[in-house]
Protein backbone atom coordinates (compact mmCIF):
# COMPACT_ATOMS: atom_id res chain seq x y z
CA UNK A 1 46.50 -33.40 -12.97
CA UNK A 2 45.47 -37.39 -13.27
CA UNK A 3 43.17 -37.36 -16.73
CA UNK A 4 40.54 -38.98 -14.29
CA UNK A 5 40.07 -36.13 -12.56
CA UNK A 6 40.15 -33.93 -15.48
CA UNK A 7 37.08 -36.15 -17.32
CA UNK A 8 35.43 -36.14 -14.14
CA UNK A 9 35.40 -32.29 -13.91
CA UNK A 10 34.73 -32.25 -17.61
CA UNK A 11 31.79 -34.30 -17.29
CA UNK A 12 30.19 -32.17 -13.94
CA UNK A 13 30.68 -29.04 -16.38
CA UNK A 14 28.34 -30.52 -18.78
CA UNK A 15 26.00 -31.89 -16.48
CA UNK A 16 25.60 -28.51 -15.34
CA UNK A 17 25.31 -27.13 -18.66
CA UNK A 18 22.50 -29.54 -20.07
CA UNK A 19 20.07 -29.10 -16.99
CA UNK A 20 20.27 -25.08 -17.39
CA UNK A 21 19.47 -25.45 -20.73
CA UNK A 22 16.36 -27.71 -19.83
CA UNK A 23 15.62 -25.42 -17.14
CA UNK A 24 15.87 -22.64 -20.35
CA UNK A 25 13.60 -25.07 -22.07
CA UNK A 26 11.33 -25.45 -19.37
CA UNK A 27 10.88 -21.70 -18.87
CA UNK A 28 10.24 -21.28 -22.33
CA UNK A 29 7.24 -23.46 -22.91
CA UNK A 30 5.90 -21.94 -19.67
CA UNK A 31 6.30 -18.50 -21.34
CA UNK A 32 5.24 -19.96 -24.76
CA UNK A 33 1.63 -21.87 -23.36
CA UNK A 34 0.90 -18.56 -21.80
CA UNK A 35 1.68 -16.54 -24.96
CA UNK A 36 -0.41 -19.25 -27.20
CA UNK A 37 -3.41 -19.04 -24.56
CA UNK A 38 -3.19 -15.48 -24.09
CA UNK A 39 -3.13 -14.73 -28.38
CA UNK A 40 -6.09 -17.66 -28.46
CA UNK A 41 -8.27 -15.93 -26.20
CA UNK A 42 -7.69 -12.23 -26.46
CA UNK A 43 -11.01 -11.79 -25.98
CA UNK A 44 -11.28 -13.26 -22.79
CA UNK A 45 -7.78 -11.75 -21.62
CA UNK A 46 -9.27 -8.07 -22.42
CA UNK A 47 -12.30 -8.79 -20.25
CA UNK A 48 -11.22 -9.91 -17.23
CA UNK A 49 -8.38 -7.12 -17.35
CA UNK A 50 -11.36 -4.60 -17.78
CA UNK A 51 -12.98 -6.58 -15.18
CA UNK A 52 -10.38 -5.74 -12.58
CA UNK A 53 -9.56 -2.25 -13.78
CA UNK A 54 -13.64 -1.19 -13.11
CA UNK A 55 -13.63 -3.27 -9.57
CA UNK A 56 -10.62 -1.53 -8.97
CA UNK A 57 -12.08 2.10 -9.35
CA UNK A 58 -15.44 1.15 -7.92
CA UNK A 59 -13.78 0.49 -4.62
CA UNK A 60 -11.18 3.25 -5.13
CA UNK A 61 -14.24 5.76 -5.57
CA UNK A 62 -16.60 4.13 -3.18
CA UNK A 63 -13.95 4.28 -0.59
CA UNK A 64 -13.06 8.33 -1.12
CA UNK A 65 -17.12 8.96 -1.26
CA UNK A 66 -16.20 9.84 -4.69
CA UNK A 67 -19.86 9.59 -6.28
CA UNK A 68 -21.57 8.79 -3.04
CA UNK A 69 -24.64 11.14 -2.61
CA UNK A 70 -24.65 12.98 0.72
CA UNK A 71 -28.48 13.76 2.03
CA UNK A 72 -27.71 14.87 5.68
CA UNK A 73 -24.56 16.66 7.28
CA UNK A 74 -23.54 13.37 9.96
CA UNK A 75 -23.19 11.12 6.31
CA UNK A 76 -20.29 13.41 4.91
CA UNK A 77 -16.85 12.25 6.50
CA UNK A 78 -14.84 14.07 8.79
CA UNK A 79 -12.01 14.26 6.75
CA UNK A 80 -14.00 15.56 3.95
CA UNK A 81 -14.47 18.78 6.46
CA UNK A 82 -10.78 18.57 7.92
CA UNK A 83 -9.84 19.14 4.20
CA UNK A 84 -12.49 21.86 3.51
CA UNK A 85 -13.38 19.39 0.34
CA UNK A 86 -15.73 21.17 -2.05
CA UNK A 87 -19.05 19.79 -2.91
CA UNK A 88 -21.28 20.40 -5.70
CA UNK A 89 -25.06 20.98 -5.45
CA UNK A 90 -27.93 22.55 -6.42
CA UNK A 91 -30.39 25.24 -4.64
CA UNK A 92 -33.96 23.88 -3.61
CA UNK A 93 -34.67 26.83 -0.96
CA UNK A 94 -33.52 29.08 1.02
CA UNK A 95 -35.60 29.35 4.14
CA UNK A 96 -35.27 30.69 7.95
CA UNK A 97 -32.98 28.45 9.23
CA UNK A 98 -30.92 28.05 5.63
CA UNK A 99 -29.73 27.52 2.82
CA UNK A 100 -31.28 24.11 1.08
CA UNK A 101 -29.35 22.34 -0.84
CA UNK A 102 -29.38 19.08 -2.96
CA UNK A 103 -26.07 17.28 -3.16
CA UNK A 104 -24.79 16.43 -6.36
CA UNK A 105 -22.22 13.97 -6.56
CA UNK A 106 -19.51 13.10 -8.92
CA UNK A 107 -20.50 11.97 -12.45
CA UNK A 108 -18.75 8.51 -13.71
CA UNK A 109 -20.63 7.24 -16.91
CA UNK A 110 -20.24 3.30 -16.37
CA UNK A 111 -19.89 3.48 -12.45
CA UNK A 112 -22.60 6.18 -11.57
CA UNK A 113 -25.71 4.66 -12.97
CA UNK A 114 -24.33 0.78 -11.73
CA UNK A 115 -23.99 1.87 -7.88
CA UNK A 116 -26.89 4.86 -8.13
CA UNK A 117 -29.11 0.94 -8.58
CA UNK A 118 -27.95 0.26 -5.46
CA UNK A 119 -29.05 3.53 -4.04
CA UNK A 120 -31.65 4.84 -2.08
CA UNK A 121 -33.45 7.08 -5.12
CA UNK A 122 -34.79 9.39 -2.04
CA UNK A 123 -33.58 13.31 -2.10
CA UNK A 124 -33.19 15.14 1.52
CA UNK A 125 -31.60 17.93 1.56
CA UNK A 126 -28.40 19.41 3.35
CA UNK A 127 -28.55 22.52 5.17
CA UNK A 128 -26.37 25.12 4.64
CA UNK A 129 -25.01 28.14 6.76
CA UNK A 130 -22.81 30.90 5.00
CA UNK A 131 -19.77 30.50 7.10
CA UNK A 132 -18.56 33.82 8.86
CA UNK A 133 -22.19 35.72 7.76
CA UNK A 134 -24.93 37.15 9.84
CA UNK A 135 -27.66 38.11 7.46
CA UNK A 136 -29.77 41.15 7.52
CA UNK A 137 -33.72 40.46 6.09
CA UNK A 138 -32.59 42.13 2.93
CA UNK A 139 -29.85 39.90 2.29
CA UNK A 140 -32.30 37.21 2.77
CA UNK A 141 -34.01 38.57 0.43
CA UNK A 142 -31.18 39.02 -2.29
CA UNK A 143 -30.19 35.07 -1.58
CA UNK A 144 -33.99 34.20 -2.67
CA UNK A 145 -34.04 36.35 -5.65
CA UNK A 146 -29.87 35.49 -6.90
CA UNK A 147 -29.81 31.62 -5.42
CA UNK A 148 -32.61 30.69 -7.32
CA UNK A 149 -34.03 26.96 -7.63
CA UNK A 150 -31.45 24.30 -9.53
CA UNK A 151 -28.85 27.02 -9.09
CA UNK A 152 -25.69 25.48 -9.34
CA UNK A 153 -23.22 26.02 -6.43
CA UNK A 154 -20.26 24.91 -4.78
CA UNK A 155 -19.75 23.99 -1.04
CA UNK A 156 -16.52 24.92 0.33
CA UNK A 157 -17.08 22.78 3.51
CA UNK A 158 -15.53 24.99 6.91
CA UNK A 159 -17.01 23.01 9.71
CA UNK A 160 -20.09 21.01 10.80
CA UNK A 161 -22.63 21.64 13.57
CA UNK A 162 -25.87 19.28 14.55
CA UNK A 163 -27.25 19.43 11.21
CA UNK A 164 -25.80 22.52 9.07
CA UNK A 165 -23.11 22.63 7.58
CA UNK A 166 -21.25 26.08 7.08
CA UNK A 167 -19.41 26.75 3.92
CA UNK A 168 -17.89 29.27 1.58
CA UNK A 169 -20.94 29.02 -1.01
CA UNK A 170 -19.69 29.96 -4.70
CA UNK A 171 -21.77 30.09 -7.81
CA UNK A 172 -21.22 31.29 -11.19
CA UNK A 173 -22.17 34.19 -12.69
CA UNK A 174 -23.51 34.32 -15.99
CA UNK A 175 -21.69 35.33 -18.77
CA UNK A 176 -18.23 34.64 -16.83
CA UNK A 177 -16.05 32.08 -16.26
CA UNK A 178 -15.45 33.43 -12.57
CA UNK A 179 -17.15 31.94 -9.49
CA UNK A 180 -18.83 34.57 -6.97
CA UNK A 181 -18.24 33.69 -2.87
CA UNK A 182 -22.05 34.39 -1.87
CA UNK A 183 -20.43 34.69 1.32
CA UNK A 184 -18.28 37.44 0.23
CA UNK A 185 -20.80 39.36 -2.27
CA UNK A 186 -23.65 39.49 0.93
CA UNK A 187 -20.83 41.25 3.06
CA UNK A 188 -19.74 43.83 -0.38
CA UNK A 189 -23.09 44.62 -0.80
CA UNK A 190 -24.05 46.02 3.06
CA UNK A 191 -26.46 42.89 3.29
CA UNK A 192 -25.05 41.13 6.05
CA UNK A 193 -22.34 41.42 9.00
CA UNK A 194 -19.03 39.58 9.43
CA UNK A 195 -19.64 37.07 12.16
CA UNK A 196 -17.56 34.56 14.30
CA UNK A 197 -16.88 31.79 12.44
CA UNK A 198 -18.86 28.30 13.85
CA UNK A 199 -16.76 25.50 14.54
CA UNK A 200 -12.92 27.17 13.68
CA UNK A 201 -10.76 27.64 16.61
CA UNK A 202 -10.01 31.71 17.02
CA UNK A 203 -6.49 30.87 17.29
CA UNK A 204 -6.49 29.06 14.20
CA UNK A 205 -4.51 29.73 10.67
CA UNK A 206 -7.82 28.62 8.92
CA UNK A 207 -10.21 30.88 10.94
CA UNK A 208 -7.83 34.09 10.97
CA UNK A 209 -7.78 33.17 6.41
CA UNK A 210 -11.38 33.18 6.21
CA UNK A 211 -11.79 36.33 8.82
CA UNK A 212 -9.33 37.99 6.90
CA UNK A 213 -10.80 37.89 3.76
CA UNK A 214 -14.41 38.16 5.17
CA UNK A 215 -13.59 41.23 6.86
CA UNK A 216 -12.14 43.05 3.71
CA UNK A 217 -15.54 42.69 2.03
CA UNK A 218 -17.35 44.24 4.58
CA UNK A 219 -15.16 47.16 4.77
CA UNK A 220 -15.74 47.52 1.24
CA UNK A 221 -19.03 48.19 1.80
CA UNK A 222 -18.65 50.64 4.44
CA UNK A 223 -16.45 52.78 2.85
CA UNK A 224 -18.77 52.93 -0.79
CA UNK A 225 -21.97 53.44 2.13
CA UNK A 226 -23.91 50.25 1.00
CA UNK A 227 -26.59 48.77 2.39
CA UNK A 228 -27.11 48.59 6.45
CA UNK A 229 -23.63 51.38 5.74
CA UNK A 230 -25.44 53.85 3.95
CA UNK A 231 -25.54 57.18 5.98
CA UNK A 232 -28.96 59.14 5.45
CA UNK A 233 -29.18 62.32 4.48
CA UNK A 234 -29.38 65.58 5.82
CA UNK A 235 -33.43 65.74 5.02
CA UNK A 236 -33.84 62.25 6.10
CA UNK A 237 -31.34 62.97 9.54
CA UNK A 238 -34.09 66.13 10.21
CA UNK A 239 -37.43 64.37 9.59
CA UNK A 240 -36.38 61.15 11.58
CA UNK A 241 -35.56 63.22 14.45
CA UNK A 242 -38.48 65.80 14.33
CA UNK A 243 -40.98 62.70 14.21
CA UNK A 244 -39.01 61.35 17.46
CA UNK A 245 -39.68 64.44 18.87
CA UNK A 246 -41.90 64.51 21.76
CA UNK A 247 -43.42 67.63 21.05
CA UNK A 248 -44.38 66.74 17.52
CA UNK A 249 -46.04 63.58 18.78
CA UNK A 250 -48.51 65.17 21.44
CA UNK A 251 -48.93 67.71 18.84
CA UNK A 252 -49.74 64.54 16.19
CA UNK A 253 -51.90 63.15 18.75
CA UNK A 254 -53.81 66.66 19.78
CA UNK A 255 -54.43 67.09 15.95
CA UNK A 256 -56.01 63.34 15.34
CA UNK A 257 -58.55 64.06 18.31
CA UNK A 258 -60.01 66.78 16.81
């Protein structure tokens, strides 16, 4: 090989060699300036980091309805009943049509109080159907004396119709760390009938679940002979039909004329 061509080869190599090295050098200042402003202003660094790490959550949570207070059925998303999401809440009534109930969202210390400004402060509350439960006016009764005001429950949401919602309804019961299914105790007790459930196709795995598990606490009841189960006695068989007697009533009335 000529020894032109070999210095001119020689002196491409090194050519090639000094640019990556000031390419090296290049990189490295970059790198260096951003290390040097980075150390001087740690401060500064840290907040803007936090800075994007809250916005980042607020819109995360505020996207998911995560601490977003719900004060009528149409405001809770569709996919929150598609999922059967749980919601907490506390009791304000229970009344004719319902079970009132206040919604209480998801607690964030920094975010809650920053968006709850933002909020209407204004408390309506949702109304609540036990899912699968036709009540007798004693079970009424046993929801206004057990679900009583600020009660803490859960909503298991099952479906939505015009205004009520109709859930599994849990609460805790004191001195355990169990939850009770209202929905489930009314049935075990004799204080309400299984009913079709609103807004669950019959056909579907969901509805034949909650059916299923519905219909074992009412049987419970009518084999122990609780409440609208419990067979009267002998005595009370005897007197109830001699006072429907016919008989005994013109008698009755005969008597109270004279």
């Amino acid at each position: 090989m000529p020894e032109s061509q070999r210095e001119t080869e020689t002196g491409e190599v090194e050519r090639d060699r000094q640019q990556r090295d000031k390419g090296n050098k290049s990189s490295h200042n970059i790198v260096s300036v951003i290390s040097q402003f980075a150390d001087d202003n740690l401060s500064l660094v840290r907040n803007i980091s936090t800075g994007l790490a809250v916005a980042g959550v607020i819109i995360i949570a505020r996207s998911i309805k995560l601490i977003t207070k719900f004060q009528a059925a149409h405001e809770i998303p569709a996919h929150f009943i598609e999922r059967n999401v749980s919601l907490r809440g506390k009791v304000l009534s229970i009344t004719e049509k319902g079970i009132e109930v206040e919604h209480v969202p998801i607690y964030l210390p920094i975010l809650s109080p920053l968006l709850s400004k933002k909020q209407d402060v204004s408390t309506s509350p949702l109304l609540v159907h036990l899912a699968g439960v036709e009540l007798t006016p004693e079970g009424k009764k046993w929801l206004q004396t057990n679900l009583a005001p600020a009660e803490p429950v859960w909503l298991k949401l099952i479906s939505r119709k015009d205004a009520t919602l109709h859930c599994l309804v849990s609460q805790s019961k004191q001195g355990s760390m169990w939850s009770c299914c209202v929905n489930e105790e009314v049935l075990r007790l004799g204080l309400a009938r299984s009913a079709p459930i609103t807004g669950v196709l019959p056909d579907s795995r969901l509805y034949w679940r909650l059916h299923k598990r519905l219909h074992r606490a009412e049987v419970k009841a009518e084999r122990k002979g609780q409440g609208l189960w419990k067979e009267e006695s002998l005595w009370e068989r005897t007197s109830k039909a001699v006072r429907d007697n016919a008989l005994f009533r013109l008698m009755r009335r005969i008597f109270k004329r004279t």
